[in-house]
N, C-alpha and C. Protein backbone atom coordinates (compact mmCIF):
# COMPACT_ATOMS: atom_id res chain seq x y z
N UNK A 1 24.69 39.48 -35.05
CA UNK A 1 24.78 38.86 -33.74
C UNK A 1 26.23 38.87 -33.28
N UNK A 2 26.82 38.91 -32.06
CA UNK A 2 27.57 38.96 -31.28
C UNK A 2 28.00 37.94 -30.92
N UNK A 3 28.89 37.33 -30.34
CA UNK A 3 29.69 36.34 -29.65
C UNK A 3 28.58 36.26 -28.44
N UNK A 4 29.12 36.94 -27.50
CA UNK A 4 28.11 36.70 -26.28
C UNK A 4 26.86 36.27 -26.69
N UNK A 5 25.52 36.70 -27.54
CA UNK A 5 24.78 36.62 -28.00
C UNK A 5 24.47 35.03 -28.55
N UNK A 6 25.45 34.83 -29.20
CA UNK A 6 25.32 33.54 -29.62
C UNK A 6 25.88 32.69 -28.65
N UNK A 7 26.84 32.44 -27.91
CA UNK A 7 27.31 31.83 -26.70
C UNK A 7 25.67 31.52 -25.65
N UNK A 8 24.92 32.89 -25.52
CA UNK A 8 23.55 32.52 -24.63
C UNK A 8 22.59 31.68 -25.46
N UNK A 9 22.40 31.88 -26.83
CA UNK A 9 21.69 30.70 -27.01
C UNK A 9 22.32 29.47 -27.04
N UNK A 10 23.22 29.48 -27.40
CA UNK A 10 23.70 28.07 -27.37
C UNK A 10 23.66 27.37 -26.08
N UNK A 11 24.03 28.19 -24.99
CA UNK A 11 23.53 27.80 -23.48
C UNK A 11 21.96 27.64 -23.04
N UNK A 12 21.17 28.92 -23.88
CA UNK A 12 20.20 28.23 -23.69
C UNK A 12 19.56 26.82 -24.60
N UNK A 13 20.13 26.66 -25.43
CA UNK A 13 19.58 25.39 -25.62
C UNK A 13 20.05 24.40 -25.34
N UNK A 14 20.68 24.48 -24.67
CA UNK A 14 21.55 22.93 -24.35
C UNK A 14 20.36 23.09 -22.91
N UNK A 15 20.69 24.18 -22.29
CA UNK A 15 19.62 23.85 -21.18
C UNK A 15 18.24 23.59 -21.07
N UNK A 16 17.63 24.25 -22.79
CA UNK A 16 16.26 23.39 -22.92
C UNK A 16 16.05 21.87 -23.31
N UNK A 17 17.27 21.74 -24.10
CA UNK A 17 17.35 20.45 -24.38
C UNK A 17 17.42 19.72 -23.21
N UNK A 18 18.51 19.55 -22.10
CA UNK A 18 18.41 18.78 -21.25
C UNK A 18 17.36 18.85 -20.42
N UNK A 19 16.37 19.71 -20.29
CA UNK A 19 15.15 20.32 -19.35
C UNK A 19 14.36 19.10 -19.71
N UNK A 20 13.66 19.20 -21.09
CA UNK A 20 13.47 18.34 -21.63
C UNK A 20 13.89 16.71 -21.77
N UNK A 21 14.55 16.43 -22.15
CA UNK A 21 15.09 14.85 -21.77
C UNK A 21 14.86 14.53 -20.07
N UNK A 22 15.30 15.46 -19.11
CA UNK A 22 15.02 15.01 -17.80
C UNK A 22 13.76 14.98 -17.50
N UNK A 23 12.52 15.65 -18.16
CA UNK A 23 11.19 15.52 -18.21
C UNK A 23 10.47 14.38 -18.21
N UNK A 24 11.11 13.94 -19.70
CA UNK A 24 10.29 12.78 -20.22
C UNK A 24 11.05 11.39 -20.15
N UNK A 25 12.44 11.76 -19.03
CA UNK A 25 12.88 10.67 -18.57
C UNK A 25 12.14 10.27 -17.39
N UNK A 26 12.06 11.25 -16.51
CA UNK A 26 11.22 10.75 -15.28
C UNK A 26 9.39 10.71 -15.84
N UNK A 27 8.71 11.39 -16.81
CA UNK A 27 7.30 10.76 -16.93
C UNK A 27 7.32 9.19 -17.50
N UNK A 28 8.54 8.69 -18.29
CA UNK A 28 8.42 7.56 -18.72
C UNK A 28 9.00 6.31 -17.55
N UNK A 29 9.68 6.85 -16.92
CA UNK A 29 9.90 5.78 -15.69
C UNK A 29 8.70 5.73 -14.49
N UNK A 30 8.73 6.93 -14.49
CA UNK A 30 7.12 6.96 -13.78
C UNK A 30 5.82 6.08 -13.92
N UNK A 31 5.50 6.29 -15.49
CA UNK A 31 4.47 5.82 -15.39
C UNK A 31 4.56 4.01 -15.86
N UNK A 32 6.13 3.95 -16.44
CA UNK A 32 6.34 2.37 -16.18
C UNK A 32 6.56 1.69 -14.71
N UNK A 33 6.83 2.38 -13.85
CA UNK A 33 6.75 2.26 -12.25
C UNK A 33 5.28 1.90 -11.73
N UNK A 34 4.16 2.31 -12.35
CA UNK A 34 3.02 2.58 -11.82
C UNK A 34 2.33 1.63 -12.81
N UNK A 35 2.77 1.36 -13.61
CA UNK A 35 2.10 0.16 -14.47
C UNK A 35 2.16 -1.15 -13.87
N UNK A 36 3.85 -1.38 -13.60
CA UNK A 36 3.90 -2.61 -12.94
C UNK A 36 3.48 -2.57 -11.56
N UNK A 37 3.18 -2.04 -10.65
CA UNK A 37 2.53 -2.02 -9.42
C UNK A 37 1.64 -2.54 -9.47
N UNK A 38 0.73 -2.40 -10.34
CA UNK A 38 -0.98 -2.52 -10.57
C UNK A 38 -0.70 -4.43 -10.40
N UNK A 39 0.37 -4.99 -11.27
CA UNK A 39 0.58 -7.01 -11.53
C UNK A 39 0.58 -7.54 -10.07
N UNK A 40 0.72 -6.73 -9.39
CA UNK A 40 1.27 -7.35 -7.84
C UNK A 40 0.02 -6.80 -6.79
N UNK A 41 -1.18 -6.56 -7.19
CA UNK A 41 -2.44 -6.75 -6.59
C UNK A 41 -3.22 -8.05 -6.97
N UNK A 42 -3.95 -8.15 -5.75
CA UNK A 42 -4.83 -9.43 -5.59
C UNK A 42 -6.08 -9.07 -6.64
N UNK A 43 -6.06 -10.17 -7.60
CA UNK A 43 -7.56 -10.01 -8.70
C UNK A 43 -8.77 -10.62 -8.07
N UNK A 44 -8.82 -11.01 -6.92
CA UNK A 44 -9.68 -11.98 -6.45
C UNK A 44 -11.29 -11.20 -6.49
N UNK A 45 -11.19 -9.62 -5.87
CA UNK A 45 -12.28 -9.08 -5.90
C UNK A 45 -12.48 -7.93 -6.69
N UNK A 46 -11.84 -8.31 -8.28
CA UNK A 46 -11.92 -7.47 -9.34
C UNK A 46 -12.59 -7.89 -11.05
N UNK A 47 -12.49 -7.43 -11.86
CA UNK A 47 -13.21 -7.58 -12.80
C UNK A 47 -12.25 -8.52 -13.60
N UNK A 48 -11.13 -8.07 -13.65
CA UNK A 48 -10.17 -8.78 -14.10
C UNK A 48 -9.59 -10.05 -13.71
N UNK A 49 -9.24 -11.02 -14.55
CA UNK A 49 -9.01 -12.62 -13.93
C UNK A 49 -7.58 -12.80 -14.62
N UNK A 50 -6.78 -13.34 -13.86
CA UNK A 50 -5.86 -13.40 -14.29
C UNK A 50 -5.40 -15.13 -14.68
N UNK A 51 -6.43 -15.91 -13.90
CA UNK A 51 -6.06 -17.42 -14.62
C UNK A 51 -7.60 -17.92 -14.03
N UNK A 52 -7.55 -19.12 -14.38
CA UNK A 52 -8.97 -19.56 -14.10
C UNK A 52 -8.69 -20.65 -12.55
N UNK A 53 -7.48 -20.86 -12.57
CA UNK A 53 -7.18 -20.94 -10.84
C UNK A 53 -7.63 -19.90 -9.64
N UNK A 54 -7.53 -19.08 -10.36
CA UNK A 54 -7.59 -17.84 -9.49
C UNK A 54 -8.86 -17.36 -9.36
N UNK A 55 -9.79 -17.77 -9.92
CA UNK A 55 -11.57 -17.40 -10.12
C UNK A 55 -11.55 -18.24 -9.30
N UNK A 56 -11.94 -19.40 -9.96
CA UNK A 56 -12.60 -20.69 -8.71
C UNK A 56 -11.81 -21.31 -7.33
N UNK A 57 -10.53 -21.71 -7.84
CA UNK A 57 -9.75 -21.86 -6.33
C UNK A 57 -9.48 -21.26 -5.43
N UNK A 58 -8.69 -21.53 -4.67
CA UNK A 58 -8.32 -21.22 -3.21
C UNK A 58 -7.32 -20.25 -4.03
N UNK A 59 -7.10 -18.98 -2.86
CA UNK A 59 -6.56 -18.06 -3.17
C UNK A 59 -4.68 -18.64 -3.24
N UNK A 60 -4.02 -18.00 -4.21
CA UNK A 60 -2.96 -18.01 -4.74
C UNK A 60 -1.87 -18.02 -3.13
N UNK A 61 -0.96 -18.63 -2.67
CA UNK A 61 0.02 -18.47 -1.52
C UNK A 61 1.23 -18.53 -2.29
N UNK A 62 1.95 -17.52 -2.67
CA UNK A 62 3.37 -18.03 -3.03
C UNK A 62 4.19 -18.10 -2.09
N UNK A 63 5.33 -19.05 -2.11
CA UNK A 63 6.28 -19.72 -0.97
C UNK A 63 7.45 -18.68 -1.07
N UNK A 64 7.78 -18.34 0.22
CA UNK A 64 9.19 -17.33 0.62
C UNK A 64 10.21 -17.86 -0.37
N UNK A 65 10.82 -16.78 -0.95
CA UNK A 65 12.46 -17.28 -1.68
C UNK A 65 13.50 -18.28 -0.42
N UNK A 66 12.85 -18.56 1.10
CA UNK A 66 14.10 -18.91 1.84
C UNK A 66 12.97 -20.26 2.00
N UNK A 67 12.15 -20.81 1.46
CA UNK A 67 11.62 -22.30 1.19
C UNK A 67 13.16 -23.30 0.80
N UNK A 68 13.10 -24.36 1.21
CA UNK A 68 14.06 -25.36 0.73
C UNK A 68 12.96 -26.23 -0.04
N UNK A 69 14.02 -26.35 -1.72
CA UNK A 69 12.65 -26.72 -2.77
C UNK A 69 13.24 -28.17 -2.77
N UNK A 70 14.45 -28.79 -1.95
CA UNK A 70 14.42 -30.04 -2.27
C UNK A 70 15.63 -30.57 -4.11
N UNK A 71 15.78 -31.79 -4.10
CA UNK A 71 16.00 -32.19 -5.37
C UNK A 71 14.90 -32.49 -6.54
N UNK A 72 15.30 -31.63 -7.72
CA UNK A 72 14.05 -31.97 -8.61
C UNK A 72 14.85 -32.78 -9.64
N UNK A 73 13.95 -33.86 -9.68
CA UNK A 73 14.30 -34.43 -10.89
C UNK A 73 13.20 -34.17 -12.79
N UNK A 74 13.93 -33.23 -13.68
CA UNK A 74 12.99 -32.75 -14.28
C UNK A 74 12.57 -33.63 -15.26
N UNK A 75 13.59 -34.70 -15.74
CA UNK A 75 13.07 -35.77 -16.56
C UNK A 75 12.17 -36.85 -16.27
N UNK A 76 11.85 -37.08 -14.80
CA UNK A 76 11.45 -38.32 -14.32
C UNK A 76 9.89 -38.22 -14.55
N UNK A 77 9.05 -36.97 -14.59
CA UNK A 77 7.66 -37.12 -15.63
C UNK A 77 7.76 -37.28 -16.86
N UNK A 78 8.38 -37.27 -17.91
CA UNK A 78 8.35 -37.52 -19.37
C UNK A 78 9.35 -39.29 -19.23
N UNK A 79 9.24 -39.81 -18.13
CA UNK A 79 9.63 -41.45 -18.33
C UNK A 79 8.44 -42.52 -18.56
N UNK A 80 7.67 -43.33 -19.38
CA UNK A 80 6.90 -44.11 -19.60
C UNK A 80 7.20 -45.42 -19.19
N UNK A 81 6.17 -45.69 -18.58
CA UNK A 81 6.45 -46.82 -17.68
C UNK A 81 6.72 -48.36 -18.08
């Protein structure tokens, strides 16, 4: 083997190698992208239950991040009267 010769594989494998890694970098972000999508659908008219609030009650409303939640006091339920 030759210089040049060996210089092209070595180019080619660095370029299969990285071919590769950029492959199964984007199928693994991909399909973790598409996993979590699925958590942020409504279970209401599916097979799946996600709490038992969510079967029998009133459907789930979560409050805007720009809600004012007020002062909480977190000890004042664990005080006995």
């Amino acid at each position: 083997m030759t210089a040049p010769e060996i210089l092209n594989l070595l180019i080619g494998l660095v370029q299969g190698l990285g071919t590769i890694t950029v492959f199964l970098l984007v199928l693994f972000i991909g399909v973790c992208v598409l996993l979590t999508l699925t958590k942020f659908r409504s279970t209401r008219n599916s097979l799946t239950v996600k709490s038992l609030d969510e079967l029998v009650g009133e459907p789930i409303h979560y409050l805007p991040p720009t809600t004012p939640r007020g002062t909480v006091d977190q000890l004042a339920g664990s005080r006995r009267p």
